[in-house]
Protein backbone atom coordinates (compact mmCIF):
# COMPACT_ATOMS: atom_id res chain seq x y z
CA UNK A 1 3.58 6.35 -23.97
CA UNK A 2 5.83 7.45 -21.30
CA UNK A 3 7.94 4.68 -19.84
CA UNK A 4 6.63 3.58 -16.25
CA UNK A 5 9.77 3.07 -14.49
CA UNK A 6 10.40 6.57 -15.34
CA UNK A 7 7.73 7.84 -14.24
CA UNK A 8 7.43 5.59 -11.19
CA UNK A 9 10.56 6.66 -9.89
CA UNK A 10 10.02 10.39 -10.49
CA UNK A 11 7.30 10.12 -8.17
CA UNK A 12 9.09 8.17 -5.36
CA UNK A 13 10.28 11.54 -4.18
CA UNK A 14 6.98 13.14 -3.73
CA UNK A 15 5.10 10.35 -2.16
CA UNK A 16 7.60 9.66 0.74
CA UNK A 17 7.64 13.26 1.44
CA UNK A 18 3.91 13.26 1.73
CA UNK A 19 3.49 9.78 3.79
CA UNK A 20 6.50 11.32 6.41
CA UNK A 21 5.53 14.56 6.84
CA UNK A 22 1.97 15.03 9.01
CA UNK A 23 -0.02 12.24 9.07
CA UNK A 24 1.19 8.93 7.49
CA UNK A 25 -0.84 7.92 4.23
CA UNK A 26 -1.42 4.06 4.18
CA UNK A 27 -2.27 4.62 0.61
CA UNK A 28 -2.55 6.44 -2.53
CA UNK A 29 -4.58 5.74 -5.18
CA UNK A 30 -6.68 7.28 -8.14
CA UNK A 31 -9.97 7.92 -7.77
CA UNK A 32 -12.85 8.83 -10.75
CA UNK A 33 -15.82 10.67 -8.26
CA UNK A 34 -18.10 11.75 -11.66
CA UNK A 35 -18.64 7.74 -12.26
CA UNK A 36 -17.14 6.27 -8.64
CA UNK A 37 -14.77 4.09 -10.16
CA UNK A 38 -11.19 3.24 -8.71
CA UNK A 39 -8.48 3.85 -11.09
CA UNK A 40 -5.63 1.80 -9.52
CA UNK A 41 -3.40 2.27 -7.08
CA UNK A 42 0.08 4.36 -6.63
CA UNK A 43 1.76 3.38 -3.57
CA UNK A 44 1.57 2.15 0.23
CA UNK A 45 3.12 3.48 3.25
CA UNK A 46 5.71 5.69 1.48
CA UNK A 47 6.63 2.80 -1.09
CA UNK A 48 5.20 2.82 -4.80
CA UNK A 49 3.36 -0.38 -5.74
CA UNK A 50 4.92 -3.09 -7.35
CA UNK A 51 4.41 -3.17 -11.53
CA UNK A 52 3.07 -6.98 -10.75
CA UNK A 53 0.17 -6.00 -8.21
CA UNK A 54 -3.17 -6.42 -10.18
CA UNK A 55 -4.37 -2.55 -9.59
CA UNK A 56 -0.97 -0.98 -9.62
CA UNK A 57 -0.90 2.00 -11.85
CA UNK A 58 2.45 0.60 -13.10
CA UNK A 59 1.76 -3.25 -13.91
CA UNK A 60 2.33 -2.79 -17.73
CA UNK A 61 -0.22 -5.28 -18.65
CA UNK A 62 -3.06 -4.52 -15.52
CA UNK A 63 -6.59 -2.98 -16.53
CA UNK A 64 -5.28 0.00 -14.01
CA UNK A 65 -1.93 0.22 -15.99
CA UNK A 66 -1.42 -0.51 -19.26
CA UNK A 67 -2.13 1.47 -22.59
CA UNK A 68 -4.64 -0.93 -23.31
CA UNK A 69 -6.73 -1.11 -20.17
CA UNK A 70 -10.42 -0.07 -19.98
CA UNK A 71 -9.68 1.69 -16.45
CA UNK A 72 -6.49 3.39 -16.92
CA UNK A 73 -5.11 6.76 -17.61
CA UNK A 74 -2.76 5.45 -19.55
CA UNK A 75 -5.13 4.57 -22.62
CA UNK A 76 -5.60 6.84 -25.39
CA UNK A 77 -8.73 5.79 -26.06
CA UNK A 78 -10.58 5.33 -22.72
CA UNK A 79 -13.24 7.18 -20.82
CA UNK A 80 -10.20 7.76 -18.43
CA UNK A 81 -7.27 8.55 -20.63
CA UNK A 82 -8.23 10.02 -23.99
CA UNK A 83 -8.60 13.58 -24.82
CA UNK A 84 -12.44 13.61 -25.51
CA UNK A 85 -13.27 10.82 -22.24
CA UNK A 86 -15.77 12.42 -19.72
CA UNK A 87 -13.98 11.70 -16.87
CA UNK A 88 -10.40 11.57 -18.56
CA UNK A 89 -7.17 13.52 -17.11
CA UNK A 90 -6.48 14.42 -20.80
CA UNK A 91 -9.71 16.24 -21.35
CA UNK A 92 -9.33 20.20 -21.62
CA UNK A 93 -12.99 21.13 -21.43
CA UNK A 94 -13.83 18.30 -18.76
CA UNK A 95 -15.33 20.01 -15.50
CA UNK A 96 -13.61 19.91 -12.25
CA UNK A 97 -16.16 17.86 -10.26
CA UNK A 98 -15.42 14.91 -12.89
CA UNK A 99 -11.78 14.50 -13.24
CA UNK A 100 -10.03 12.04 -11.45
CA UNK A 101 -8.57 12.51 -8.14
CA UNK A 102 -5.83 11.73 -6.42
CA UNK A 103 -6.49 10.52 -2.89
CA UNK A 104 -4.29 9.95 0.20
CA UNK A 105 -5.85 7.21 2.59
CA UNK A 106 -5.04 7.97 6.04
CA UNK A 107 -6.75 4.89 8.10
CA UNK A 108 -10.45 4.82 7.56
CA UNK A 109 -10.53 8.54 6.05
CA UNK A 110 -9.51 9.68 2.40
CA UNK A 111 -8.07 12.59 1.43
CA UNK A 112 -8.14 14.12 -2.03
CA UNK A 113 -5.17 15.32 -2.86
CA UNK A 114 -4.81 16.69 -5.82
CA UNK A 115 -7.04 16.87 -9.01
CA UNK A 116 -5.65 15.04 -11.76
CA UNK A 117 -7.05 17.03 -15.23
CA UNK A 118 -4.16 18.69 -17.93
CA UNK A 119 -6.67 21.56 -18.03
CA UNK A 120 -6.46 22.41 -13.76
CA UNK A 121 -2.86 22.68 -12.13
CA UNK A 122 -1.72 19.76 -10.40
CA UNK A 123 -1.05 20.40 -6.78
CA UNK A 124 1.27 18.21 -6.10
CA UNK A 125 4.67 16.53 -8.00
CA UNK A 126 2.75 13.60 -7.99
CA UNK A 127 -0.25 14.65 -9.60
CA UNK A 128 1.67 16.64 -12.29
CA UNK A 129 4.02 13.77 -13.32
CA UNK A 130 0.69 11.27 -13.65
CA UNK A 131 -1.00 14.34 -16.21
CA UNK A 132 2.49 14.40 -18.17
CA UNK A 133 2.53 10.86 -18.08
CA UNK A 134 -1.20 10.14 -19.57
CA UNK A 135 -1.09 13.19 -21.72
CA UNK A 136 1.63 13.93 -23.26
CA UNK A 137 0.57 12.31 -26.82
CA UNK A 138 -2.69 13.23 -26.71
């Protein structure tokens, strides 16, 4: 699996960039609308979350985070994270309306983003580096 910190800091970049330009995004997180279930956060106010928050993306050992967890992305074998998983970024013949989002929280209103799938191209540096990230062994 790829190392976090690598992959947290290649995403630095792209997050500020999004939380200074326009509006300001109070948050970023990953979102699963086929089964509405939160898939851990990315970052806050232009800053990535801290690999010891409980629903950071990039705690190591959090359900959101590590390779073992039954909500993250991360896991080869979850309904998130494995190449067969419904609602799973790594799933080539997954539909659109059930892969995992990306979404900006500006205040009280979200924002998707991007759509987070290795068979749909990624928007946004983000999105793209969090597909590499969760795919590439699958």
């Amino acid at each position: 699996m790829m190392n976090k910190l690598l992959l947290s800091t290649s995403v630095i970049t792209t997050f500020v960039l999004l939380t200074t330009t326009s509006a300001k995004a109070e948050r970023l997180f990953i979102y699963s609308p086929g089964d509405n279930q939160f898939l851990g956060d990315v970052g806050y106010n232009g800053s990535l979350c801290n690999e010891n928050e409980r629903d950071c993306i990039f705690n190591p050992v959090g359900i959101y985070g590590s390779e073992v967890g039954r909500f993250s992305i991360f896991n080869d074998v979850s309904h998130y994270g494995s190449s067969v998983g419904r609602y799973s970024v790594c799933n080539q013949i997954i539909r659109q309306k059930d892969a995992p989002v990306l979404i900006m929280e500006l205040g009280n209103k979200w924002e998707m983003i991007d759509v987070l799938n290795i068979r749909y191209q990624q928007q946004t540096e983000i999105g793209r580096r969090l597909v590499f990230g969760a795919c590439r062994d699958n």
